[in-house]
PDB file of N, CA and C in Angstrom:
ATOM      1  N   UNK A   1     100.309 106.144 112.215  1.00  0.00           N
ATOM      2  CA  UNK A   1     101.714 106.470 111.988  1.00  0.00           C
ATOM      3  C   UNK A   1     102.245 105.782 110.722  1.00  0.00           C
ATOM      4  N   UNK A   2     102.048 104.298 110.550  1.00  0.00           N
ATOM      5  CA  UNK A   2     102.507 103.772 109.363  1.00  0.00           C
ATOM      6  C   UNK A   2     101.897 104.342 107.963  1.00  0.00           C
ATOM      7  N   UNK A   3     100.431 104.272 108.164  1.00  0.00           N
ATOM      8  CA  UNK A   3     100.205 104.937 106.914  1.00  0.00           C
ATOM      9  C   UNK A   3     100.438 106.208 106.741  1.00  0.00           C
ATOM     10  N   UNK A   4     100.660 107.171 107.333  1.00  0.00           N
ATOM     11  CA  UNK A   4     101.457 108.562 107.262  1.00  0.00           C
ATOM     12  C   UNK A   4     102.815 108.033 106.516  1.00  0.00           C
ATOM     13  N   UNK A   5     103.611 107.140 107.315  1.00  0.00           N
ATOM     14  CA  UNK A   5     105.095 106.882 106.580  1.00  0.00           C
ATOM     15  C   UNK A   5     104.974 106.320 105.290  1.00  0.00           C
ATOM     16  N   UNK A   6     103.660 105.404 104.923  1.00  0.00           N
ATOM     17  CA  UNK A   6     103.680 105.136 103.015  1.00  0.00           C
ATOM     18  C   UNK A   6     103.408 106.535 102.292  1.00  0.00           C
ATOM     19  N   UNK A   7     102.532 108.021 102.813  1.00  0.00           N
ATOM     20  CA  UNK A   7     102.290 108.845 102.527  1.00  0.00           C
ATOM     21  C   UNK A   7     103.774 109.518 102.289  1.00  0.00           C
ATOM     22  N   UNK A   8     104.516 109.433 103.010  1.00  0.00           N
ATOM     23  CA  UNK A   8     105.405 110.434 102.465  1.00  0.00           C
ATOM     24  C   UNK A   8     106.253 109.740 101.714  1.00  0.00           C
ATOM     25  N   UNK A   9     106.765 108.044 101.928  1.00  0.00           N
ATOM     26  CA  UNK A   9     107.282 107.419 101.089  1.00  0.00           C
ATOM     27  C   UNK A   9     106.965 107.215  99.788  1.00  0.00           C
ATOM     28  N   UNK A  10     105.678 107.606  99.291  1.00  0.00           N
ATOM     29  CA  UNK A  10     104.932 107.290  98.346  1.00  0.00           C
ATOM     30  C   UNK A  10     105.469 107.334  97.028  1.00  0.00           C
ATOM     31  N   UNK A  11     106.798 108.233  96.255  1.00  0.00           N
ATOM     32  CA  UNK A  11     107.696 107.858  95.536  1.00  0.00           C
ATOM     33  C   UNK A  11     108.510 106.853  95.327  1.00  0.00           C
ATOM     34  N   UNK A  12     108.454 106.181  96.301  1.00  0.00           N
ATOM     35  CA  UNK A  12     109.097 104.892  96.410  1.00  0.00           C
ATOM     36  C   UNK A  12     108.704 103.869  96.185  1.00  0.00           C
ATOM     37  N   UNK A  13     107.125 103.682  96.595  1.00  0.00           N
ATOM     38  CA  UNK A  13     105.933 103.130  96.889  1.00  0.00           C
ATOM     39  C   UNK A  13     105.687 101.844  95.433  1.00  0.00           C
ATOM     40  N   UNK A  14     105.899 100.789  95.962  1.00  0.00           N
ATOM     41  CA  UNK A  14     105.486  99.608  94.845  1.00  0.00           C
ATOM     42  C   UNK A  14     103.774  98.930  95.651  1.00  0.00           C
ATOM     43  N   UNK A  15     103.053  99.366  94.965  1.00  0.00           N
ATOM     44  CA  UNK A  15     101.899  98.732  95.130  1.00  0.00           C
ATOM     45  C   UNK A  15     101.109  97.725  94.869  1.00  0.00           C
ATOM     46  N   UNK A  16     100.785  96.714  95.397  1.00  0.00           N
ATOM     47  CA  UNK A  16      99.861  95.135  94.851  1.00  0.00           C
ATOM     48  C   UNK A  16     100.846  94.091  95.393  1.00  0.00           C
ATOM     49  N   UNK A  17     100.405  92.879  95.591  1.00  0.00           N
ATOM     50  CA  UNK A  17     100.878  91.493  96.183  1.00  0.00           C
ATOM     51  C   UNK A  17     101.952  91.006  94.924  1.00  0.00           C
ATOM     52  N   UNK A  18     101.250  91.578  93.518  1.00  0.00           N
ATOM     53  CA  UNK A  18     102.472  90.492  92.710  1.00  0.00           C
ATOM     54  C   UNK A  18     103.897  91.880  92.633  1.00  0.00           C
ATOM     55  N   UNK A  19     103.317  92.819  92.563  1.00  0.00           N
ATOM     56  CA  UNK A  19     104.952  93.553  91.878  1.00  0.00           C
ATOM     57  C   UNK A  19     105.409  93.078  93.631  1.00  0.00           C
ATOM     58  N   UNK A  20     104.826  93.464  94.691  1.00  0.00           N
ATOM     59  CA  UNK A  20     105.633  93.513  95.959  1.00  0.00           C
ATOM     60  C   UNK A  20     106.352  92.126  95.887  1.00  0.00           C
ATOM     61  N   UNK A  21     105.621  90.685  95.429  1.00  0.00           N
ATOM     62  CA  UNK A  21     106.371  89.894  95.680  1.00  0.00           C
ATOM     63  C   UNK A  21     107.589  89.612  94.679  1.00  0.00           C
ATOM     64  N   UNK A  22     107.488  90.463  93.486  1.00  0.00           N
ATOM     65  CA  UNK A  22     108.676  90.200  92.727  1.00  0.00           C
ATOM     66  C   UNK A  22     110.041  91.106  92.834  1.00  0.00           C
ATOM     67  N   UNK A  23     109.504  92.561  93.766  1.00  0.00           N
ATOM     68  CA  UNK A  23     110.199  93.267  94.002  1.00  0.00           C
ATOM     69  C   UNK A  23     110.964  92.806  95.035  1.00  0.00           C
ATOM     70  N   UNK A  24     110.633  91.768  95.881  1.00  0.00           N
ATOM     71  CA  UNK A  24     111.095  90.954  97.490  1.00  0.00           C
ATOM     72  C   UNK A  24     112.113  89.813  96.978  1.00  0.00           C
ATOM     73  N   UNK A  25     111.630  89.557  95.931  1.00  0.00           N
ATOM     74  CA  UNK A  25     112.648  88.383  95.253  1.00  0.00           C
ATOM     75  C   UNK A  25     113.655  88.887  94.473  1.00  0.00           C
ATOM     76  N   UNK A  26     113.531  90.439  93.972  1.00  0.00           N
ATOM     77  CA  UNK A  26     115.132  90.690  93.478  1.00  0.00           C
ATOM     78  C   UNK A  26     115.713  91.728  94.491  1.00  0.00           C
ATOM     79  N   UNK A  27     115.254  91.281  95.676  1.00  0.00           N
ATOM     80  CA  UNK A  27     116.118  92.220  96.986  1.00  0.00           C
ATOM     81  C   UNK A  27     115.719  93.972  96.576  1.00  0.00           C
ATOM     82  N   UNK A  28     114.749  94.227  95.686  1.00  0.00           N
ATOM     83  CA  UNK A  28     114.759  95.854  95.656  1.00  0.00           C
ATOM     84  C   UNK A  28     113.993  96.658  97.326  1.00  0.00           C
ATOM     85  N   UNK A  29     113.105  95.710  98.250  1.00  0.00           N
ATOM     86  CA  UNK A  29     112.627  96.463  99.214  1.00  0.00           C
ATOM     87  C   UNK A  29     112.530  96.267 100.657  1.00  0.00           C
ATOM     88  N   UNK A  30     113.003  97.358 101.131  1.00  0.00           N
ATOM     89  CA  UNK A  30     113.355  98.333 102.380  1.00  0.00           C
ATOM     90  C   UNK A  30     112.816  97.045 103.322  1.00  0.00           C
ATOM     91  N   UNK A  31     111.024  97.762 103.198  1.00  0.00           N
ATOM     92  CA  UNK A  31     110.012  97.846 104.027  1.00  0.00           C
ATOM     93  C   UNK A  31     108.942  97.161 103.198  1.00  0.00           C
ATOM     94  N   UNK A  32     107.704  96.661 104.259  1.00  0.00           N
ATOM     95  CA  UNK A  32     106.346  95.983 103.523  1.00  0.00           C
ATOM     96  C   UNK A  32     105.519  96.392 104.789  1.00  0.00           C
ATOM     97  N   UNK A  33     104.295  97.126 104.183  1.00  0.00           N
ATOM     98  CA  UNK A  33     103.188  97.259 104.864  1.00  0.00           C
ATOM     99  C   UNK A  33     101.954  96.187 104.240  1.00  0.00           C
ATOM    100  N   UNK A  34     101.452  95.718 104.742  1.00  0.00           N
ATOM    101  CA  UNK A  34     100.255  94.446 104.401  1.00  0.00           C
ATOM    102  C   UNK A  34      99.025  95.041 105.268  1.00  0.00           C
ATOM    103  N   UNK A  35      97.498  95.021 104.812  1.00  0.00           N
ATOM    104  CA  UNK A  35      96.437  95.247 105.280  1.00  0.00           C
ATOM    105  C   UNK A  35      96.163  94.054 106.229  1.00  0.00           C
ATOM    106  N   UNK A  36      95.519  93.849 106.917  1.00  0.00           N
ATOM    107  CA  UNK A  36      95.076  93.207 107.740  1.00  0.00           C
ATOM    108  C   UNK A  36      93.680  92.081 107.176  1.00  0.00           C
ATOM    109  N   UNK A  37      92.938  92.917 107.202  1.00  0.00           N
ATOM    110  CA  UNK A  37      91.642  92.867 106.594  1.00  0.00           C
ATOM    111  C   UNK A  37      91.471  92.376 104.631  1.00  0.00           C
ATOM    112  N   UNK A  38      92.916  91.827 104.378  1.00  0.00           N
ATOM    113  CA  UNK A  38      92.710  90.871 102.866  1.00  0.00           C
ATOM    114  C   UNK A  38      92.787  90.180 103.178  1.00  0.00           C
ATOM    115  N   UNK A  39      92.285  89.391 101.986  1.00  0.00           N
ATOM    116  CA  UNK A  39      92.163  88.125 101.737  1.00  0.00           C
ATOM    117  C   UNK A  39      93.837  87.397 102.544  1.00  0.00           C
ATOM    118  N   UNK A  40      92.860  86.407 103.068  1.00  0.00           N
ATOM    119  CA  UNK A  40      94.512  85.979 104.262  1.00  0.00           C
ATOM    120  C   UNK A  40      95.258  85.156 102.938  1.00  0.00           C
ATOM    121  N   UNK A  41      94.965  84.548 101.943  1.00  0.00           N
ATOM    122  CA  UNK A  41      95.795  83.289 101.319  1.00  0.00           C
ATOM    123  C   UNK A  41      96.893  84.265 100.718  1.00  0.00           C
ATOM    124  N   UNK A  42      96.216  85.672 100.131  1.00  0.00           N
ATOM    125  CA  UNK A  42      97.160  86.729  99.577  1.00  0.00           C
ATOM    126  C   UNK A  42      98.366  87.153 100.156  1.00  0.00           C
ATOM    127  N   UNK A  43      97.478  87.726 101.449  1.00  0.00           N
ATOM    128  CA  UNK A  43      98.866  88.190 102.446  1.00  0.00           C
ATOM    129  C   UNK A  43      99.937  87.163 103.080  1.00  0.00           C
ATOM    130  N   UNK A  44      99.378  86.132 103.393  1.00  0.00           N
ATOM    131  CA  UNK A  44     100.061  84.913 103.940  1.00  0.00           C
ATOM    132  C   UNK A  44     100.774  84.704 102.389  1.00  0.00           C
ATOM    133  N   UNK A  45     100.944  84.983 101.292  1.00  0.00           N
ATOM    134  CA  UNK A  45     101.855  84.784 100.620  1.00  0.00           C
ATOM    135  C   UNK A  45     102.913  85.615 100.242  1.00  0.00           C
ATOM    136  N   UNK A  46     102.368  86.904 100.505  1.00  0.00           N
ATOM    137  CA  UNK A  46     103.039  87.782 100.937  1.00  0.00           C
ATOM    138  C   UNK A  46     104.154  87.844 102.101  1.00  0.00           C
ATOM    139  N   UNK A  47     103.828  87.706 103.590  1.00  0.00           N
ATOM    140  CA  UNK A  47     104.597  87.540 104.439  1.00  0.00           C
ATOM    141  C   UNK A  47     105.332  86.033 104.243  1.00  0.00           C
ATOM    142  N   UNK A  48     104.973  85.109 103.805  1.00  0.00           N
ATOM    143  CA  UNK A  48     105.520  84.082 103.691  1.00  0.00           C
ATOM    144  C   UNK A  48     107.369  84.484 102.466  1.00  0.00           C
ATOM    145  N   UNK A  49     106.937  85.522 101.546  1.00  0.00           N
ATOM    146  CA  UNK A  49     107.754  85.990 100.740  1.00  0.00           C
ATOM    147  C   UNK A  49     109.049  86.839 101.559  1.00  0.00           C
ATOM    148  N   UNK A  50     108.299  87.988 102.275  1.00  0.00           N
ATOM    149  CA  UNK A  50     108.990  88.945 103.418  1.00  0.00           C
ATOM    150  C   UNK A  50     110.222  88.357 104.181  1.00  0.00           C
ATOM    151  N   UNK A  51     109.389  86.772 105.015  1.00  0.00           N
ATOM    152  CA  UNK A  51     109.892  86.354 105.837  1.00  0.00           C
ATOM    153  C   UNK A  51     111.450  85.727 105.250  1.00  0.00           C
ATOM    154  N   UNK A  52     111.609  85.266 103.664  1.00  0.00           N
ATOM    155  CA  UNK A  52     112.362  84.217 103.329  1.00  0.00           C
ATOM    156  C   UNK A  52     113.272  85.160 102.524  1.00  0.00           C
ATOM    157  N   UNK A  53     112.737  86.472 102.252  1.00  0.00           N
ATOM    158  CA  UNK A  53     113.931  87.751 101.654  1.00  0.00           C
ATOM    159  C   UNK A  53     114.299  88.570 102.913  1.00  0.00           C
ATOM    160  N   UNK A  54     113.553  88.489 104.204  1.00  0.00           N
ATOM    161  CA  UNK A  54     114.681  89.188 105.380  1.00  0.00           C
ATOM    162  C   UNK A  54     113.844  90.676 104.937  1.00  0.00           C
ATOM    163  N   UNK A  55     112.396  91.062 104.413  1.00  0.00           N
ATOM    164  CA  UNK A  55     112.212  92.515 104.743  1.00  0.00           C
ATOM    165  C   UNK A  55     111.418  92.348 105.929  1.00  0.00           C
ATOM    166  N   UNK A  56     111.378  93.149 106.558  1.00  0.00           N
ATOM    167  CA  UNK A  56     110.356  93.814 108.085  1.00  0.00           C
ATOM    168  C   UNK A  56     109.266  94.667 106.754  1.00  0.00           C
ATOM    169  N   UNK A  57     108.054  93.580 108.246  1.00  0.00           N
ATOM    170  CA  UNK A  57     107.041  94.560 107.646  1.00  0.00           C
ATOM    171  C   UNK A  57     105.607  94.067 108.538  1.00  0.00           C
ATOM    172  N   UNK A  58     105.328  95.224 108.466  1.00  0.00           N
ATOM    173  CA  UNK A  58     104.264  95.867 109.370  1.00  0.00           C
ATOM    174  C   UNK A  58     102.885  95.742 109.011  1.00  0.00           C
ATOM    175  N   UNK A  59     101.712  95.162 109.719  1.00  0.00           N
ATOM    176  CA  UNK A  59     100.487  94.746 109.556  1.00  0.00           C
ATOM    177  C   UNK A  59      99.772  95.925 109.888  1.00  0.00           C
ATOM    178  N   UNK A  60      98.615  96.607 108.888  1.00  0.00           N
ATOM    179  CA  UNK A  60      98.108  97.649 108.959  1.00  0.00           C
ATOM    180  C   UNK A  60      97.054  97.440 109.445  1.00  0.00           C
ATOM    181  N   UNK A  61      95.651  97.917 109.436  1.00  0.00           N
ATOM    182  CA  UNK A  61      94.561  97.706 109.826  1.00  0.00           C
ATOM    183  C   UNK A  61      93.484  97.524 108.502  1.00  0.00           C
ATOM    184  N   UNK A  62      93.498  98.294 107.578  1.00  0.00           N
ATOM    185  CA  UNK A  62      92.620  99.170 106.550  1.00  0.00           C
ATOM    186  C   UNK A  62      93.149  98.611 105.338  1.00  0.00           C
ATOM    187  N   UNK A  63      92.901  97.958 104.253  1.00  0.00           N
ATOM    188  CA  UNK A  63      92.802  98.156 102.978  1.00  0.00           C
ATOM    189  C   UNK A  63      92.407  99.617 102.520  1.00  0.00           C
ATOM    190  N   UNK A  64      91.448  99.689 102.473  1.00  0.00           N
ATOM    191  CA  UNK A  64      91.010 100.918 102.369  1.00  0.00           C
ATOM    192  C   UNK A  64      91.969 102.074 102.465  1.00  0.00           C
ATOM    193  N   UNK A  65      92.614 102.082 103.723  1.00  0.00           N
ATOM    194  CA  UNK A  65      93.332 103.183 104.342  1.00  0.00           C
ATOM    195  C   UNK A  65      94.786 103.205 103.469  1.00  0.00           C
ATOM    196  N   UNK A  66      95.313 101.799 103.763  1.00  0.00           N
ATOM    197  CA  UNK A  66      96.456 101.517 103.006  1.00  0.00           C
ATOM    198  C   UNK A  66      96.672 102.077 101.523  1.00  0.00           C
ATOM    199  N   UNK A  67      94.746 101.653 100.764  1.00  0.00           N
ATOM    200  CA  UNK A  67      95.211 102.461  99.375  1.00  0.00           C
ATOM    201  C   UNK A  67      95.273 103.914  99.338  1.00  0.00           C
ATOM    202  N   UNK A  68      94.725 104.621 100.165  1.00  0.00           N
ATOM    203  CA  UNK A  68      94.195 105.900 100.537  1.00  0.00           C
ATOM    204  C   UNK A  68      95.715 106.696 101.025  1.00  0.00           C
ATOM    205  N   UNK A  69      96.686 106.035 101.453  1.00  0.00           N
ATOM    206  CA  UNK A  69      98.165 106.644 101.830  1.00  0.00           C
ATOM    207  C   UNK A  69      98.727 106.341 100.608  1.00  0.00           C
ATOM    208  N   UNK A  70      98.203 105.562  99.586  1.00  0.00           N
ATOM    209  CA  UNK A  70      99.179 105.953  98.265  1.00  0.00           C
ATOM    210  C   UNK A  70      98.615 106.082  97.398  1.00  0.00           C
ATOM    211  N   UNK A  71      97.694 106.915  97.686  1.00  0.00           N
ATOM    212  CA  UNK A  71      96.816 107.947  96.751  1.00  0.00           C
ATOM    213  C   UNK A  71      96.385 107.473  95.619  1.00  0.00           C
ATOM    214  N   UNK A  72      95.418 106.687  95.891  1.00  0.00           N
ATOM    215  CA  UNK A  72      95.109 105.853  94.956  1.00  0.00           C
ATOM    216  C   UNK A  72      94.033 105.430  95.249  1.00  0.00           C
ATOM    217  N   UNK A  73      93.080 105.664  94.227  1.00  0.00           N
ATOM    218  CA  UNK A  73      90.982 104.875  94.682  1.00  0.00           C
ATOM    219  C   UNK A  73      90.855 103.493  95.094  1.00  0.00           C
ATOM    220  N   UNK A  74      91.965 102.806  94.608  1.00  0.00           N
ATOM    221  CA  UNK A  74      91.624 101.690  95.080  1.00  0.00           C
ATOM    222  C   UNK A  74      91.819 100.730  96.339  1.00  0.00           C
ATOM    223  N   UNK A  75      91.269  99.901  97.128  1.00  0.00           N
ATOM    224  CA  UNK A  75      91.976  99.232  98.419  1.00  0.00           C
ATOM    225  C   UNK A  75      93.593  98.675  97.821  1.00  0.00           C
ATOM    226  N   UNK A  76      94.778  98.579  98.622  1.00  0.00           N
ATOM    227  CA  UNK A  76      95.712  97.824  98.510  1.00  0.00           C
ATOM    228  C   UNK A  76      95.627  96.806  99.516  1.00  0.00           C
ATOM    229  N   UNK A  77      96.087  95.703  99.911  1.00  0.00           N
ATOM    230  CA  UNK A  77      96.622  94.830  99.878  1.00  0.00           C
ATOM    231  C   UNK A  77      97.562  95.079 100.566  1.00  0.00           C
ATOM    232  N   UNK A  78      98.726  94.776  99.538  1.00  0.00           N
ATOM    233  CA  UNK A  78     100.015  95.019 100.502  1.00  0.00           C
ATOM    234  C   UNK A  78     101.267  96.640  99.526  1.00  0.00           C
ATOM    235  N   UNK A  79     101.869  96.922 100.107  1.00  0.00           N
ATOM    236  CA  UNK A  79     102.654  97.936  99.623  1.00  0.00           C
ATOM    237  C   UNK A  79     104.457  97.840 100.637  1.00  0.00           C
ATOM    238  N   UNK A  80     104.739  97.988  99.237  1.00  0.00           N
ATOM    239  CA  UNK A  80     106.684  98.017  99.601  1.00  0.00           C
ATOM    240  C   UNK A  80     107.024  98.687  99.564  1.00  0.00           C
ATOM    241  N   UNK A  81     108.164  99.511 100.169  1.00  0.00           N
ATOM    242  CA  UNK A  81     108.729 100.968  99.773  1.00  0.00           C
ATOM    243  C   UNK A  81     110.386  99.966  99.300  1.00  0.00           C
ATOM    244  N   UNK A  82     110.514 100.585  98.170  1.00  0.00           N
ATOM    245  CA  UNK A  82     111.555 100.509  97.463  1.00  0.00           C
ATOM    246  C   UNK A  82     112.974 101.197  98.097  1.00  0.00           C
ATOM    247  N   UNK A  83     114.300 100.137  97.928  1.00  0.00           N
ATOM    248  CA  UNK A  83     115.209 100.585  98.801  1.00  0.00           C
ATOM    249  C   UNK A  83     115.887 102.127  98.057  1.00  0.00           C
ATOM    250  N   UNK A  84     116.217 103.090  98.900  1.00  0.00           N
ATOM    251  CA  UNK A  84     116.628 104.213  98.524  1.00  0.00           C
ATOM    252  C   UNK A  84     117.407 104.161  97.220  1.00  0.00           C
ATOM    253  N   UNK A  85     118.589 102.892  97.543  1.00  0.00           N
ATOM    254  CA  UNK A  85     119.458 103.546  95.793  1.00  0.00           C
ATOM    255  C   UNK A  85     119.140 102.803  94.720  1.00  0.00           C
ATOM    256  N   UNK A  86     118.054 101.828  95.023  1.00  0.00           N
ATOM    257  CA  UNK A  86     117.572 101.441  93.618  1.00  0.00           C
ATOM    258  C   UNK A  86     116.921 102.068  92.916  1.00  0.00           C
ATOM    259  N   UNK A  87     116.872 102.297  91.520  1.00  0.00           N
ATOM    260  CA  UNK A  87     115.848 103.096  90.629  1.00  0.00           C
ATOM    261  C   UNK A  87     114.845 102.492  90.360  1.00  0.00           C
TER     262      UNK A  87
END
């Protein structure tokens, strides 16, 4: 279900640990999906970021899968969907 929802969000879609964490620090995002299966020091800096800007966000299973819902060859990490009225 979640990776279906980065699939259709995917215009929105900020991809990788550093834009997500700089996008979390100027309040631009919604939502955070994080893989499960990375490197933990990454994601744990990640959610450590999430937790202290107030986004919800959801632990996936798949790198793999995660990059694969935003159409893209490569594994992600983590992915943000950008809040609706920001550009």
């Amino acid at each position: 279900m979640s990776y279906h929802k980065v699939t259709q969000l995917q215009s929105r879609a900020i991809i990788g640990t550093k834009q997500t964490i700089k996008a979390m620090n100027n309040g631009e995002v919604s939502e955070l999906f994080i893989a499960e299966d990375a490197d933990k020091q990454v994601t744990l800096k990640v959610i450590q970021s999430a937790k202290q800007s107030g986004v919800p966000y959801t632990m996936l299973h798949s790198k793999k899968q995660l990059g694969k819902a935003c159409n893209i060859e490569v594994d992600a990490t983590a992915v943000a969907i950008r809040k609706e009225n920001i550009e």
